[in-house]
C-alpha atoms as a PDB file:
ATOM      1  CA  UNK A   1      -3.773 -33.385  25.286  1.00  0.00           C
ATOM      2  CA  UNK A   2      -5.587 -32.880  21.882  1.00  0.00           C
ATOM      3  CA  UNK A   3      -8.454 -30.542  23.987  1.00  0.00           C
ATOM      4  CA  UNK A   4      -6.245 -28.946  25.929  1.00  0.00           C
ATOM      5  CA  UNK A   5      -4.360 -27.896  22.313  1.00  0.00           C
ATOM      6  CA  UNK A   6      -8.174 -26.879  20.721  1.00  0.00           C
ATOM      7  CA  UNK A   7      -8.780 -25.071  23.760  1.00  0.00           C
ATOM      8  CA  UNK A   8      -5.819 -23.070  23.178  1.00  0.00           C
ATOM      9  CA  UNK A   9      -6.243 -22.383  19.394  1.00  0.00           C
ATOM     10  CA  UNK A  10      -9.230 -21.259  19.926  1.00  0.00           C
ATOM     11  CA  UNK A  11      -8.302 -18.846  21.967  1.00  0.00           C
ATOM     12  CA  UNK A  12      -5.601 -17.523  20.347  1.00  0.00           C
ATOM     13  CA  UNK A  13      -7.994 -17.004  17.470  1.00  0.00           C
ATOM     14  CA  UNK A  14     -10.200 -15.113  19.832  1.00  0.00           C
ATOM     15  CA  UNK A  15      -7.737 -13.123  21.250  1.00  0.00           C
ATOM     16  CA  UNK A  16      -5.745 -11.954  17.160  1.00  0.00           C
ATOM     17  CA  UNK A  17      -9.402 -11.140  16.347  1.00  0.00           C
ATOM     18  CA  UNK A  18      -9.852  -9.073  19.080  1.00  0.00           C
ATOM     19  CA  UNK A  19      -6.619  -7.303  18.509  1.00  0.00           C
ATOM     20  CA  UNK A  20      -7.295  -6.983  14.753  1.00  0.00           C
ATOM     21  CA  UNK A  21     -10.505  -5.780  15.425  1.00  0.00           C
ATOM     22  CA  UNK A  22      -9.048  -2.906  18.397  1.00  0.00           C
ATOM     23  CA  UNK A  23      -6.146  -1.756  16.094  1.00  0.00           C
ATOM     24  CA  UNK A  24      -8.466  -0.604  13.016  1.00  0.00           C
ATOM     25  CA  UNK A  25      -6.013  -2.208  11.155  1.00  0.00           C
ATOM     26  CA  UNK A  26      -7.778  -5.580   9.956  1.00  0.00           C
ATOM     27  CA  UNK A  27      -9.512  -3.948   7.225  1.00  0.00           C
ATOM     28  CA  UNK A  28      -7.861  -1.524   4.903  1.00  0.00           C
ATOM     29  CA  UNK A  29     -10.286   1.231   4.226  1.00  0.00           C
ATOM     30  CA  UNK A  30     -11.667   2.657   1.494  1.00  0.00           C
ATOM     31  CA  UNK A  31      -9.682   5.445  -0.557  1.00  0.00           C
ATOM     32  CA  UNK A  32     -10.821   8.972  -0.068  1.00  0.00           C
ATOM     33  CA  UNK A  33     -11.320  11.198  -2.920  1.00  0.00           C
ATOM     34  CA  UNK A  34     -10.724  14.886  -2.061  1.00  0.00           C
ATOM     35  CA  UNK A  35     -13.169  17.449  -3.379  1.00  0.00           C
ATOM     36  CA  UNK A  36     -10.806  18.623  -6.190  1.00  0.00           C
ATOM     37  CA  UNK A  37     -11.400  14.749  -7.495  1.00  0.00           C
ATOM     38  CA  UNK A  38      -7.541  13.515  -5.977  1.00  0.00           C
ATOM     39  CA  UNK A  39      -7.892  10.283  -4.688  1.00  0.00           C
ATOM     40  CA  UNK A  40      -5.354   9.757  -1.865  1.00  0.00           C
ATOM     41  CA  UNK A  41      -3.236   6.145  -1.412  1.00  0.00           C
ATOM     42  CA  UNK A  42      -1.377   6.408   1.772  1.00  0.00           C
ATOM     43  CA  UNK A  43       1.406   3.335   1.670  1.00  0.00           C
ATOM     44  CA  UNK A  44       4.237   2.634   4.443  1.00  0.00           C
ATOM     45  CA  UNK A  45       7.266   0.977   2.828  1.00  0.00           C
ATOM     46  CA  UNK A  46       9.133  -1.154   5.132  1.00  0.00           C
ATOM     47  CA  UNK A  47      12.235  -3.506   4.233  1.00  0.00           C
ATOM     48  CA  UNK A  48      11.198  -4.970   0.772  1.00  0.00           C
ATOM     49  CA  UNK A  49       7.651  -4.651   0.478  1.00  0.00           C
ATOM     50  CA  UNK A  50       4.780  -2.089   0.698  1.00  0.00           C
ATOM     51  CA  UNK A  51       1.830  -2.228   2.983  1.00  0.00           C
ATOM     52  CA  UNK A  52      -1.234   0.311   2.131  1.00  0.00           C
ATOM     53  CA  UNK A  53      -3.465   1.696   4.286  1.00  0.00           C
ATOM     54  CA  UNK A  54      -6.061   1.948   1.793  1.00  0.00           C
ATOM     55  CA  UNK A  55      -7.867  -1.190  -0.607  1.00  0.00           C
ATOM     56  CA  UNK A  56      -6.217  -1.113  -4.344  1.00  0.00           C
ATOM     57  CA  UNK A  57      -9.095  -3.291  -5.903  1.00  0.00           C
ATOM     58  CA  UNK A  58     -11.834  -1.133  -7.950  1.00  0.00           C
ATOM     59  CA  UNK A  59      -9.979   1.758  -8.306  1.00  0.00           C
ATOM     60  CA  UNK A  60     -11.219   4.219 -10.976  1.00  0.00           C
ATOM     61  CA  UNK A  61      -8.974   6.248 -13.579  1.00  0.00           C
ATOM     62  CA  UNK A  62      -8.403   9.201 -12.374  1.00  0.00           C
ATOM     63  CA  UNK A  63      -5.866  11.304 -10.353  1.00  0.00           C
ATOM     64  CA  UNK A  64      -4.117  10.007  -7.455  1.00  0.00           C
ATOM     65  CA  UNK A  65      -1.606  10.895  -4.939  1.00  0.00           C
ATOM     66  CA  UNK A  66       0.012   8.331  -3.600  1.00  0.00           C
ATOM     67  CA  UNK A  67       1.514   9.378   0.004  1.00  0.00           C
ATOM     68  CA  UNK A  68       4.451   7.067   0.753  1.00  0.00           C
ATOM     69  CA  UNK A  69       6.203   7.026   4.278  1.00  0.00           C
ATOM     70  CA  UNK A  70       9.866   5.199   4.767  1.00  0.00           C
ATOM     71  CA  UNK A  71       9.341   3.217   7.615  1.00  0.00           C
ATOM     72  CA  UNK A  72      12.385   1.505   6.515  1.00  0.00           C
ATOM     73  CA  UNK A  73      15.008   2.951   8.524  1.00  0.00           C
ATOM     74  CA  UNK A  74      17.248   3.453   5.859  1.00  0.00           C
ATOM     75  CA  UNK A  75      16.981   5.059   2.339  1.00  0.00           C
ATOM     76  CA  UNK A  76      14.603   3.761   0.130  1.00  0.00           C
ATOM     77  CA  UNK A  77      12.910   5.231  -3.240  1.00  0.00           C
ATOM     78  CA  UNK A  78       9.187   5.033  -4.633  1.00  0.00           C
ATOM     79  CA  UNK A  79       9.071   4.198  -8.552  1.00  0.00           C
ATOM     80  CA  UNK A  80       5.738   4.376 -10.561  1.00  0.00           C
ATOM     81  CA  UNK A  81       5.182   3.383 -13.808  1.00  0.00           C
ATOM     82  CA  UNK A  82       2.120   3.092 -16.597  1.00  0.00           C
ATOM     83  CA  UNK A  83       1.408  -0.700 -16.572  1.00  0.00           C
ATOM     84  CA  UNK A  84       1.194  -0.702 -19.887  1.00  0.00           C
ATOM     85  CA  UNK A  85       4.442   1.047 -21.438  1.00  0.00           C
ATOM     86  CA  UNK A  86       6.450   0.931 -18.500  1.00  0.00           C
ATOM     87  CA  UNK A  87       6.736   5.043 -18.695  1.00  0.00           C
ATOM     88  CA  UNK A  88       8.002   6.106 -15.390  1.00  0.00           C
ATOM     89  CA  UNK A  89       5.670   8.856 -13.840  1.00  0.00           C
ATOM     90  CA  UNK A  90       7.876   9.525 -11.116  1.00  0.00           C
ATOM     91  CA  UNK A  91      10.656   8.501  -8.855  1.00  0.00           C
ATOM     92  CA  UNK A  92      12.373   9.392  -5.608  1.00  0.00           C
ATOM     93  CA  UNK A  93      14.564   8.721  -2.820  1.00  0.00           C
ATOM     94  CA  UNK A  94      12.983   8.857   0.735  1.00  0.00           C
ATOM     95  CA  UNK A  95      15.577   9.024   4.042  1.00  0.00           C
ATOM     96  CA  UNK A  96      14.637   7.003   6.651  1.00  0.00           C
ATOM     97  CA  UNK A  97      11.157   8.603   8.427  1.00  0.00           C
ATOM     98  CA  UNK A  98      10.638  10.887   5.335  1.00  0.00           C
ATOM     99  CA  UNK A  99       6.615  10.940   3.569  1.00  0.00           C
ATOM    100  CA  UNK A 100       6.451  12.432   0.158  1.00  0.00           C
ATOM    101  CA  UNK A 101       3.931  12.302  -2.674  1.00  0.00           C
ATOM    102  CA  UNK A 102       3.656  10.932  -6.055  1.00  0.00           C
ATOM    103  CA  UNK A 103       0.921  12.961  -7.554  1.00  0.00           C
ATOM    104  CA  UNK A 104       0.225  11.243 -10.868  1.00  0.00           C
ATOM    105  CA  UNK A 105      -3.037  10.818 -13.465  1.00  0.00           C
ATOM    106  CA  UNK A 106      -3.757   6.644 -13.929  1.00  0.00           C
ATOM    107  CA  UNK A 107      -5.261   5.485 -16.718  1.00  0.00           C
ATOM    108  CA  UNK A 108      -7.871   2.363 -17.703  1.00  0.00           C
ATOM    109  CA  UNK A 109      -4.225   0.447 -18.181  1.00  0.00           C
ATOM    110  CA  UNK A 110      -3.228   0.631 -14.667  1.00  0.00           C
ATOM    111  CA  UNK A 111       0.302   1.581 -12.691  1.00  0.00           C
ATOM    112  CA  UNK A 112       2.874  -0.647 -10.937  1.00  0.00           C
ATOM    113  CA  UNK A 113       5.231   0.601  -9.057  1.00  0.00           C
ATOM    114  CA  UNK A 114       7.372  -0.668  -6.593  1.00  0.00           C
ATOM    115  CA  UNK A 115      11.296   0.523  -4.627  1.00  0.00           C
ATOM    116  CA  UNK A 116      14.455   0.591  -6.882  1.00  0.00           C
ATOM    117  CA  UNK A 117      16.785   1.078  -4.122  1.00  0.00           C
ATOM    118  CA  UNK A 118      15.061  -1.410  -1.338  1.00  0.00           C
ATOM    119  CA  UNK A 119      14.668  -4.093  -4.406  1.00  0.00           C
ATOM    120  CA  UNK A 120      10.972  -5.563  -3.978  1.00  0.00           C
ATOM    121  CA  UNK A 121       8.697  -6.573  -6.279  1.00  0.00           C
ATOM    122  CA  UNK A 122       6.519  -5.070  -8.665  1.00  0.00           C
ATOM    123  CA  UNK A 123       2.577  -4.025  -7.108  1.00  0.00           C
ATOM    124  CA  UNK A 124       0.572  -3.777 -10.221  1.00  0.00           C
ATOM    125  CA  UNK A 125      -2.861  -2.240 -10.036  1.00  0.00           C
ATOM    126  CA  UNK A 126      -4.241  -4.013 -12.927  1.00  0.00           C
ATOM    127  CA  UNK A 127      -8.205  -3.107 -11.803  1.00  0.00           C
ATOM    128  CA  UNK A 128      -8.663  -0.135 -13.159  1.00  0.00           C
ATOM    129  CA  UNK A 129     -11.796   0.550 -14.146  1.00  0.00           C
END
């Protein structure tokens, strides 16, 4: 009984790696930075938390636009905020399906940011270099 359950744990292991590794998605990829020196952060918010496309370690001050799509299926918001003062640099609604973009300047302090409407917690990006 105890092989036959290694056997198929194993397996399964094989198998989620192989999917991981088909979708594209086990990895999140490096951000891009446009030749006018924007750095683009696509993130998908879903029911109460964020999932980015991109990696948010080492990220450099600089300009960013931060692409959010509501994959919610109901109205949600996008708040960003110096992680410092806690100054808002912008917030919006998004309807269900909707992508807009937060273009904003980050500092060496970092941003959070986070849904108002959708409540979930704050994501601070505390790495800035």
């Amino acid at each position: 009984m105890m092989n036959l359950l290694k056997t198929f744990l194993s397996k399964s292991a094989v198998i989620l790696l192989i999917a991981f590794g088909l979708s594209g998605q086990a990895f999140a990829e490096t951000p891009q930075t446009r030749e006018d020196g924007v750095t683009v952060i696509h993130l998908d918010e879903f029911n109460g938390y964020f999932a980015a496309k991109e990696t948010l370690a080492s990220l450099k001050a600089g300009t960013y636009e931060f692409v959010i799509t509501n994959k919610a299926k109901k109205l949600v918001g996008f708040q960003i905020q110096d992680l410092a003062t806690k100054t808002n640099l912008d917030m919006f609604p998004l309807e269900p399906g909707q992508t807009r973009i937060s273009k904003v300047k980050i500092g060496s302090d970092g941003v959070r940011f986070r849904c108002p409407i959708n409540p979930t917690p704050w994501y601070d990006i505390d790495t800035i270099k």
